[in-house]
PDB file of N, CA and C in Angstrom:
ATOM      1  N   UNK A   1     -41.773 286.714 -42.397  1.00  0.00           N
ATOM      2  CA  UNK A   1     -40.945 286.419 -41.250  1.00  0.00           C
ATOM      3  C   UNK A   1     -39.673 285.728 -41.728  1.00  0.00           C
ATOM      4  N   UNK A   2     -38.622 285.993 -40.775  1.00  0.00           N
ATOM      5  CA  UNK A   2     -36.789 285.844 -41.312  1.00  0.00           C
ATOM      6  C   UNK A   2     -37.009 284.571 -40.396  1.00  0.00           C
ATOM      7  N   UNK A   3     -37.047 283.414 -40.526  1.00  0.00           N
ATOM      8  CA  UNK A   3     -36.397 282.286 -40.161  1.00  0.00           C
ATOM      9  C   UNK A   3     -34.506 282.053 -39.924  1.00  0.00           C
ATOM     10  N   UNK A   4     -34.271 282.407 -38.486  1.00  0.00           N
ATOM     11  CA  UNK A   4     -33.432 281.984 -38.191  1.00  0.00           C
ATOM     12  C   UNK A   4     -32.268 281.147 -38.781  1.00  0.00           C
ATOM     13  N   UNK A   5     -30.359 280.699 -38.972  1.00  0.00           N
ATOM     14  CA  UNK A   5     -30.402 279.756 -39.727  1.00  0.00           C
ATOM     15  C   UNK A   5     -30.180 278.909 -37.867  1.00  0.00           C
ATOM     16  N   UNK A   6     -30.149 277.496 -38.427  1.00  0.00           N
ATOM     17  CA  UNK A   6     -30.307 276.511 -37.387  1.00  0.00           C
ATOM     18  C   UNK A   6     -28.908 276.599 -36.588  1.00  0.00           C
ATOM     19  N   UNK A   7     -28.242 277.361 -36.949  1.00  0.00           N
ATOM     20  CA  UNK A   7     -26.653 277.658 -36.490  1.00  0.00           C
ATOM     21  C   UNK A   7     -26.570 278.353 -35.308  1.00  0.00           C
ATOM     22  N   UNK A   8     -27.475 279.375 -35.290  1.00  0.00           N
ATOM     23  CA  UNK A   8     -27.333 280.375 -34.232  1.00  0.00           C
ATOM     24  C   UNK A   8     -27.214 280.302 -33.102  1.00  0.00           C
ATOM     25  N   UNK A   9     -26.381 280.781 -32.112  1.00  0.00           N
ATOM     26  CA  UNK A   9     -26.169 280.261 -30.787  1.00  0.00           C
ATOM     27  C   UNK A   9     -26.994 281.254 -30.016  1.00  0.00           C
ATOM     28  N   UNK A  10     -27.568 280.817 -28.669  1.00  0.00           N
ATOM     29  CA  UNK A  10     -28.695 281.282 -28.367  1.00  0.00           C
ATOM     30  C   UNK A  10     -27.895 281.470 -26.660  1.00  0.00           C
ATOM     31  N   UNK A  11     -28.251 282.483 -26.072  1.00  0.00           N
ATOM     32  CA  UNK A  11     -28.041 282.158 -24.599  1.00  0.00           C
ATOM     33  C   UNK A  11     -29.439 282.387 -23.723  1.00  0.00           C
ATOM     34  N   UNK A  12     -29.517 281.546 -23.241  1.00  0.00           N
ATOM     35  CA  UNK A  12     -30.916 281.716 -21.687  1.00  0.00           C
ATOM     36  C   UNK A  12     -30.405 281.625 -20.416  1.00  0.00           C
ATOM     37  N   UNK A  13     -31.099 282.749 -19.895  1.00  0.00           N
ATOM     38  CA  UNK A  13     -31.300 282.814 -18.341  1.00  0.00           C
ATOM     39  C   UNK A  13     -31.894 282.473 -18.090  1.00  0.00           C
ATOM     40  N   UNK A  14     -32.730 281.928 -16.386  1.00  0.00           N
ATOM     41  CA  UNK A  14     -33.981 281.303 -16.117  1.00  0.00           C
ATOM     42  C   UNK A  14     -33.325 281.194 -14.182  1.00  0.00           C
ATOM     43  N   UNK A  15     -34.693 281.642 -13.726  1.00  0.00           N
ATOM     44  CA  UNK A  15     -34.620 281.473 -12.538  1.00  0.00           C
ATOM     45  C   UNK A  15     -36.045 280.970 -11.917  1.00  0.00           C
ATOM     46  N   UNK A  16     -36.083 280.037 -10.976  1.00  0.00           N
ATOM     47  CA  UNK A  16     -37.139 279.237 -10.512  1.00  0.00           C
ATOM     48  C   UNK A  16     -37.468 279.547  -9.137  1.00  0.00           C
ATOM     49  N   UNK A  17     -38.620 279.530  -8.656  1.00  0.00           N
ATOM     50  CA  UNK A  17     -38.853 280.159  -7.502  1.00  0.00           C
ATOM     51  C   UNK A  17     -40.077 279.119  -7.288  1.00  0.00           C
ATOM     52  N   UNK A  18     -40.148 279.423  -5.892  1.00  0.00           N
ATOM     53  CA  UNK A  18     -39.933 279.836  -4.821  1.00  0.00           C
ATOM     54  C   UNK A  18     -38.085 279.756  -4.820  1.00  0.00           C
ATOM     55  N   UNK A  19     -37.593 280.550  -4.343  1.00  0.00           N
ATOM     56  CA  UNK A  19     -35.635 280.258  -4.333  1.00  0.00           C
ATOM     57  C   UNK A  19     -35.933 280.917  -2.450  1.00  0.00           C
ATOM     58  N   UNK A  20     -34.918 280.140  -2.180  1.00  0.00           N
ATOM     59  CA  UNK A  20     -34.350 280.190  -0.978  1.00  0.00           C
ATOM     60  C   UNK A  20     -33.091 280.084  -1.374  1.00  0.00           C
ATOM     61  N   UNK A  21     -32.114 281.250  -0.862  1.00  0.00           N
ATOM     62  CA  UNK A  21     -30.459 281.222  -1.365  1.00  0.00           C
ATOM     63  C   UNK A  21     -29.856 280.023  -0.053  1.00  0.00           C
ATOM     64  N   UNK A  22     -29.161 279.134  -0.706  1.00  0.00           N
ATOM     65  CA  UNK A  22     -27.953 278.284  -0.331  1.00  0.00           C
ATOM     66  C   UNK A  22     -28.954 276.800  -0.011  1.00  0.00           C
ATOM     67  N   UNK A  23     -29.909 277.218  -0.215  1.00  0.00           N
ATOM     68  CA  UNK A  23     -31.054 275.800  -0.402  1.00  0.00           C
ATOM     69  C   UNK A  23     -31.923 275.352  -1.169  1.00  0.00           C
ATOM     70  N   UNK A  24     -31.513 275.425  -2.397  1.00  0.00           N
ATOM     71  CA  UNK A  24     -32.281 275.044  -3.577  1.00  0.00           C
ATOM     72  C   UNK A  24     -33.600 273.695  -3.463  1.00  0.00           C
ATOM     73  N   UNK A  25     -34.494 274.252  -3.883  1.00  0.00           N
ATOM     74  CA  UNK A  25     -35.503 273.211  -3.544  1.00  0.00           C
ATOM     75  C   UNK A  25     -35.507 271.761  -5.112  1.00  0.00           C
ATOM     76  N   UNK A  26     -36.564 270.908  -5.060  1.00  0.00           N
ATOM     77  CA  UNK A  26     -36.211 269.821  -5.999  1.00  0.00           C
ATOM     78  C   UNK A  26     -36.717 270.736  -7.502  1.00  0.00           C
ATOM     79  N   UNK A  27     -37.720 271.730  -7.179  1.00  0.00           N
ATOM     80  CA  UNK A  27     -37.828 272.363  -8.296  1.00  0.00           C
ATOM     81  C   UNK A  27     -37.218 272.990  -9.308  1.00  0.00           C
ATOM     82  N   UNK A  28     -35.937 273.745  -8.291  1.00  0.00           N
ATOM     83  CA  UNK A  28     -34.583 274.401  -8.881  1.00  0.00           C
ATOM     84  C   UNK A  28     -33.985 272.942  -9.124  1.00  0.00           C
ATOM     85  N   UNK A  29     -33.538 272.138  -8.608  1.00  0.00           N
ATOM     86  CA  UNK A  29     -32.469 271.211  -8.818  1.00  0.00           C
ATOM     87  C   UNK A  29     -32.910 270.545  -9.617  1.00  0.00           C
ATOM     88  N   UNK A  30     -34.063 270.171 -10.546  1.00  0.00           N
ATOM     89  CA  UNK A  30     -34.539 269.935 -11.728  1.00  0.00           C
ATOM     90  C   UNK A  30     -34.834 270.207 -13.221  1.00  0.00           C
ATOM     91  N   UNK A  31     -35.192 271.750 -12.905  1.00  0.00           N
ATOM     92  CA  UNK A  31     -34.576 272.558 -13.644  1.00  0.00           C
ATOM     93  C   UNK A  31     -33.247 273.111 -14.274  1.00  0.00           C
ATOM     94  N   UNK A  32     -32.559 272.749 -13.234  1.00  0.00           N
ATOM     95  CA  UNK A  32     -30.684 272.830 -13.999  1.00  0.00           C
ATOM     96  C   UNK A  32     -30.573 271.428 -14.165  1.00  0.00           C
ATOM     97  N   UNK A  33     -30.830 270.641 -13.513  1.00  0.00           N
ATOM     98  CA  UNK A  33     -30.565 268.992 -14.553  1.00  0.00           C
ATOM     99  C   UNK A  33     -31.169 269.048 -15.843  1.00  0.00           C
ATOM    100  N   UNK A  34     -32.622 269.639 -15.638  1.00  0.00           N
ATOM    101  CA  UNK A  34     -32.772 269.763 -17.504  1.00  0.00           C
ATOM    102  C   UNK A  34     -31.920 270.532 -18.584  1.00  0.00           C
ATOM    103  N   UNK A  35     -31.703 271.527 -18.183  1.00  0.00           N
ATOM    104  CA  UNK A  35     -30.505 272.344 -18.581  1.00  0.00           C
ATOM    105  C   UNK A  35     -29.260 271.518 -19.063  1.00  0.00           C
ATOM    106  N   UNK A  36     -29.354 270.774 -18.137  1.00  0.00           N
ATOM    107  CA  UNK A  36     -27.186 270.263 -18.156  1.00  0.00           C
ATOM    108  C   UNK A  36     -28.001 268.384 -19.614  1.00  0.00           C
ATOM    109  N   UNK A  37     -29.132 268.082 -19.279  1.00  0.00           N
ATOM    110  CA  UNK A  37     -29.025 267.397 -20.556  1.00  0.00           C
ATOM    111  C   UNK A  37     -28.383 267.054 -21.181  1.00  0.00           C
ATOM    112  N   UNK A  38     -28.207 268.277 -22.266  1.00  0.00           N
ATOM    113  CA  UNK A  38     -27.544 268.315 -23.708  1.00  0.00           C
ATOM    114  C   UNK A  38     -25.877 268.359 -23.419  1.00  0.00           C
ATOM    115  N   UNK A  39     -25.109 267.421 -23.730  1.00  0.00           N
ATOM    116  CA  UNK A  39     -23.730 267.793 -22.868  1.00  0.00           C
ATOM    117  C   UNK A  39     -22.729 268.725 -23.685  1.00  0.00           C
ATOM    118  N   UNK A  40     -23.672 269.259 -25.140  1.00  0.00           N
ATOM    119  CA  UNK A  40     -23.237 270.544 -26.112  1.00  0.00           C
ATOM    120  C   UNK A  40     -23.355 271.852 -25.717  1.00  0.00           C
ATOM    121  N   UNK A  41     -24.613 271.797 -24.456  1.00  0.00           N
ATOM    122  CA  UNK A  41     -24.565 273.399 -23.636  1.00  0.00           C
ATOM    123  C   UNK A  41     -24.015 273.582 -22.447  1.00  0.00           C
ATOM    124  N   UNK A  42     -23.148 274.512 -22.653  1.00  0.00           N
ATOM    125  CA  UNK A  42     -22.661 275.516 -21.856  1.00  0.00           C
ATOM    126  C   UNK A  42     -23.538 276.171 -20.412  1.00  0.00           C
ATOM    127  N   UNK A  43     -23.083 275.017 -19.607  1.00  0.00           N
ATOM    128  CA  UNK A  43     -24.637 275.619 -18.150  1.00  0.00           C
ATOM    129  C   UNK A  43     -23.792 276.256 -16.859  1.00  0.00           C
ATOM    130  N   UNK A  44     -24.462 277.450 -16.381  1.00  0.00           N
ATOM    131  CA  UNK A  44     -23.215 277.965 -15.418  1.00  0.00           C
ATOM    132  C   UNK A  44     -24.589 278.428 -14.759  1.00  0.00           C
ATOM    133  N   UNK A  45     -24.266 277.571 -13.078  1.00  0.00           N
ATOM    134  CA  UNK A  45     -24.810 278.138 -12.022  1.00  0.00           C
ATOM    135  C   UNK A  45     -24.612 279.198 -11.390  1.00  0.00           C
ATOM    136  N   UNK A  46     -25.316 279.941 -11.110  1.00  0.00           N
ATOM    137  CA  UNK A  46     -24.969 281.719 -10.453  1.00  0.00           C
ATOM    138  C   UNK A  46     -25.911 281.068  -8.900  1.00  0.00           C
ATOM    139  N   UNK A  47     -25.641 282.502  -8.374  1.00  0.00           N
ATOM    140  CA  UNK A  47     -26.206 282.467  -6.943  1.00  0.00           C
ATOM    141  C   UNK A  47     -27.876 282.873  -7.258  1.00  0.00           C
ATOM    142  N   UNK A  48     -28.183 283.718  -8.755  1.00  0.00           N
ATOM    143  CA  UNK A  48     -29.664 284.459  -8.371  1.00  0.00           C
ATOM    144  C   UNK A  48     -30.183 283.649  -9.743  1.00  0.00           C
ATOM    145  N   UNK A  49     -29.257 282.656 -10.449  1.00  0.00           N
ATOM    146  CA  UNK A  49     -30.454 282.156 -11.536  1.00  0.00           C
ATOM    147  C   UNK A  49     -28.950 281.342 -12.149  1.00  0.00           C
ATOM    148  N   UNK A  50     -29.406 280.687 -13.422  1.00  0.00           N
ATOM    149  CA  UNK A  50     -28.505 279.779 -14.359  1.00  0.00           C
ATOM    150  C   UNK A  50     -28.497 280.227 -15.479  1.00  0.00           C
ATOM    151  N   UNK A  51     -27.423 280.314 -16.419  1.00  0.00           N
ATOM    152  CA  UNK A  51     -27.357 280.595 -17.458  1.00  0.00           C
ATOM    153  C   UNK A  51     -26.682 279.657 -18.353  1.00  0.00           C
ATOM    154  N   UNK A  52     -27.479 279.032 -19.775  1.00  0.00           N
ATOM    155  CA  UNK A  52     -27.434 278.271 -20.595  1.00  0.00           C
ATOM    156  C   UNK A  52     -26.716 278.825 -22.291  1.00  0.00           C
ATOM    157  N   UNK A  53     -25.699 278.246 -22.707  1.00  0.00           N
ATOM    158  CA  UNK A  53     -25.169 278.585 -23.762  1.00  0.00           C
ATOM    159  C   UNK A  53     -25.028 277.694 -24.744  1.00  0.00           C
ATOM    160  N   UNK A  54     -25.646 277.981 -25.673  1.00  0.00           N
ATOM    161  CA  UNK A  54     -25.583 276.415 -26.968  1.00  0.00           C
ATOM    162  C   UNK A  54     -26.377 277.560 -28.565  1.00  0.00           C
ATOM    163  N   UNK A  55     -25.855 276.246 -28.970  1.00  0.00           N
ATOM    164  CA  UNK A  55     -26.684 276.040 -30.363  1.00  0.00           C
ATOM    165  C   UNK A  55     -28.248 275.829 -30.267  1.00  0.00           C
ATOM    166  N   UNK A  56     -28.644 277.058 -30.939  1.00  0.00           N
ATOM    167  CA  UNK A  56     -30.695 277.369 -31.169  1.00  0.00           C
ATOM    168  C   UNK A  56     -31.246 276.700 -30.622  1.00  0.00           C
ATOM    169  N   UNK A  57     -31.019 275.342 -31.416  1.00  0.00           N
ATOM    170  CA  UNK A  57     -32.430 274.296 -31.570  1.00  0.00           C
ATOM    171  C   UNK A  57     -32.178 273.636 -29.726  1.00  0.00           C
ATOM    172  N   UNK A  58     -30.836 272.912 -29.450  1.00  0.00           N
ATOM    173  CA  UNK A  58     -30.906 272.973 -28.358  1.00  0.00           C
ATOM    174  C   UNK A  58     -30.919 273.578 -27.088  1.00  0.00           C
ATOM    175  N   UNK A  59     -30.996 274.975 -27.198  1.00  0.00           N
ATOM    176  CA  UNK A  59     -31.010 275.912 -26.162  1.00  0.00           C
ATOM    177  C   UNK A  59     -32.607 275.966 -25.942  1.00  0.00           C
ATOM    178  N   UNK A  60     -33.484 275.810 -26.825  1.00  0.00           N
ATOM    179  CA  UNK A  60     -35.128 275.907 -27.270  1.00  0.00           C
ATOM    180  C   UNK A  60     -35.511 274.790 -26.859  1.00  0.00           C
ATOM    181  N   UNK A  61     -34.949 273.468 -26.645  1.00  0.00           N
ATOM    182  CA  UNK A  61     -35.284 272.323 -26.519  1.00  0.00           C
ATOM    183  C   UNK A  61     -35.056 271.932 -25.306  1.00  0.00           C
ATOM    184  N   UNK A  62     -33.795 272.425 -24.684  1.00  0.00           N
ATOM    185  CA  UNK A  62     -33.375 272.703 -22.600  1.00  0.00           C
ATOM    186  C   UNK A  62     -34.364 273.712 -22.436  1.00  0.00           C
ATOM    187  N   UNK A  63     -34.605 274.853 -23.027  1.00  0.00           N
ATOM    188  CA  UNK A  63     -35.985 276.090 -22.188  1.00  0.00           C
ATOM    189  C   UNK A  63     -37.211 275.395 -22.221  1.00  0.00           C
ATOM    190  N   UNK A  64     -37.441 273.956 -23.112  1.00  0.00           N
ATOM    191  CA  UNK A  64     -38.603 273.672 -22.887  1.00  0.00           C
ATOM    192  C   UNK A  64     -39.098 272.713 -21.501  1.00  0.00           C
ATOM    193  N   UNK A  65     -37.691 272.255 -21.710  1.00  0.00           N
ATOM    194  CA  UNK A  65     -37.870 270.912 -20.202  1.00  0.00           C
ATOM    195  C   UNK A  65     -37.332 271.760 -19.185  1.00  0.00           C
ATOM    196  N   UNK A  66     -36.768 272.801 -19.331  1.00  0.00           N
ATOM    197  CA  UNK A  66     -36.922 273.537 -17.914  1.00  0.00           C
ATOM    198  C   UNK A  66     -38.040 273.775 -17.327  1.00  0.00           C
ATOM    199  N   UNK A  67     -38.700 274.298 -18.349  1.00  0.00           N
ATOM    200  CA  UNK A  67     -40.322 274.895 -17.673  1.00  0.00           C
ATOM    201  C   UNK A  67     -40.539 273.430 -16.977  1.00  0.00           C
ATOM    202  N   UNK A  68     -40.935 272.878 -18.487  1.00  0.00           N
ATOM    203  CA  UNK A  68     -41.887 271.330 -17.693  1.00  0.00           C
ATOM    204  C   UNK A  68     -41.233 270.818 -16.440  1.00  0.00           C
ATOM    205  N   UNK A  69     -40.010 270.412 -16.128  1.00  0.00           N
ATOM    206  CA  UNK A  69     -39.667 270.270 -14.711  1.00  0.00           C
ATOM    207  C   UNK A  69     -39.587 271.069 -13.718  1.00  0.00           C
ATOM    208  N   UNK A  70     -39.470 271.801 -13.835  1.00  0.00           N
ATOM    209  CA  UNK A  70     -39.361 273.064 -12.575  1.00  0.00           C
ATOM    210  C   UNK A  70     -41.015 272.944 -12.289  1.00  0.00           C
ATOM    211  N   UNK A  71     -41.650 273.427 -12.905  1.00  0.00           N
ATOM    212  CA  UNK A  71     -43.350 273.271 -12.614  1.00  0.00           C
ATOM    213  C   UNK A  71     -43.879 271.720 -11.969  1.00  0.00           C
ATOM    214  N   UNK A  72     -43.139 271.044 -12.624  1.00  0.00           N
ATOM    215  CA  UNK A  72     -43.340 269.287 -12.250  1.00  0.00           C
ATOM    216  C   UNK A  72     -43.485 269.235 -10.859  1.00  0.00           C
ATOM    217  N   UNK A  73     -42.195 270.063 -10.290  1.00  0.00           N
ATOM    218  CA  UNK A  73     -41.654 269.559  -8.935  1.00  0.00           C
ATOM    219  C   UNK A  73     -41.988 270.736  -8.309  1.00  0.00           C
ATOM    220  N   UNK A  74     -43.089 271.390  -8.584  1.00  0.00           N
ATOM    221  CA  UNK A  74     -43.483 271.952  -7.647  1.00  0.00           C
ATOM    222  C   UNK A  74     -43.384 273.728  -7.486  1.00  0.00           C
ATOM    223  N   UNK A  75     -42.345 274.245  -8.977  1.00  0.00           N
ATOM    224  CA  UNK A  75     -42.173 275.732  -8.736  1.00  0.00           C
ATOM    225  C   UNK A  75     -43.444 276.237  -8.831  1.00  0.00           C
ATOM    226  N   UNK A  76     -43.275 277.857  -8.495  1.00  0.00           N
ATOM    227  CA  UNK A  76     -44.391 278.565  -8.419  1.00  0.00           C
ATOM    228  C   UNK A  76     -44.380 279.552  -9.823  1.00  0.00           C
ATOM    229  N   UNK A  77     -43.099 279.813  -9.941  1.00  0.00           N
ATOM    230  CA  UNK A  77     -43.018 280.738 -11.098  1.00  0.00           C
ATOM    231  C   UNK A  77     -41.304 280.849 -11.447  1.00  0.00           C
ATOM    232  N   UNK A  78     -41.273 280.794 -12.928  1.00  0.00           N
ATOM    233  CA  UNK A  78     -39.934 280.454 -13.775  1.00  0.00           C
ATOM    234  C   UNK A  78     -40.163 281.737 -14.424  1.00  0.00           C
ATOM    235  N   UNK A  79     -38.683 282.204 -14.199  1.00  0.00           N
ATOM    236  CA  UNK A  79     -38.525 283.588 -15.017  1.00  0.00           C
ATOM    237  C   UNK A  79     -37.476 283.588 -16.173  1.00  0.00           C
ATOM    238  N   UNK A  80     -37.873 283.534 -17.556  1.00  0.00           N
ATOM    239  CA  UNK A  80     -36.811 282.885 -18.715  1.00  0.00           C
ATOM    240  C   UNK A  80     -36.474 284.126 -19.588  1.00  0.00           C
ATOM    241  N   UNK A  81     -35.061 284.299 -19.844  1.00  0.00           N
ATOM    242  CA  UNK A  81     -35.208 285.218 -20.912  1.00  0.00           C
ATOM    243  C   UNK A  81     -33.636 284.514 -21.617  1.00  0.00           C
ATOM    244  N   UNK A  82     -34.238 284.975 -22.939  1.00  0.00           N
ATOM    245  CA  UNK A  82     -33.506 284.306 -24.283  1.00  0.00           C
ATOM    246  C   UNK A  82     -33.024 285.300 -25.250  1.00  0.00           C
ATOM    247  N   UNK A  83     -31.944 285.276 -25.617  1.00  0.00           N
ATOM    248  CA  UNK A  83     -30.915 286.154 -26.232  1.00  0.00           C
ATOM    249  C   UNK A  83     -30.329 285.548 -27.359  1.00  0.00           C
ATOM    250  N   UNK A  84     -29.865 286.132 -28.441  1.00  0.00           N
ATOM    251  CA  UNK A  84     -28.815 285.602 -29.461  1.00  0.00           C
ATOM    252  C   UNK A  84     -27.417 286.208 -28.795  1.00  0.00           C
ATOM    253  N   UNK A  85     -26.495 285.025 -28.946  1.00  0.00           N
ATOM    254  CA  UNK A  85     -25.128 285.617 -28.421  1.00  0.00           C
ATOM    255  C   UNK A  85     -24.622 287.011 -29.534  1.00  0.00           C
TER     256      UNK A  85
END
């Protein structure tokens, strides 16, 4: 296996549900606070999900406290997908 170098910039999507459009519940609004964290990633709210832009290790390290908060507060199901830019 090719080990990554620690440089690589990574982008994630992720959307939290239950979603109700124009009323985000504490589950969504927890989930993009975990996101916005790191003040090195790049976080852009959309209307159908958020998308996260950074360096590897911290893009891996916001997808992890997304889950854990979004689930915390109550989501039902987090839909994540992760890309190299």
């Amino acid at each position: 296996m090719i080990e990554p170098t620690p440089h690589t910039d990574l982008h994630l999507e992720f959307t939290v549900e239950p979603f109700v459009e124009h009323r985000p519940g504490p589950h969504v609004l927890a989930a993009i606070d975990a996101a916005r964290v790191d003040q090195e990633l790049d976080v852009e709210v959309g209307p159908f999900g958020t998308s996260v832009r950074g360096e590897r290790d911290a893009v891996l390290k916001a997808a992890t406290e997304v889950l854990a908060r979004a689930f915390a507060n109550g989501a039902t199901r987090v839909v994540l997908q992760v890309s190299t830019d």
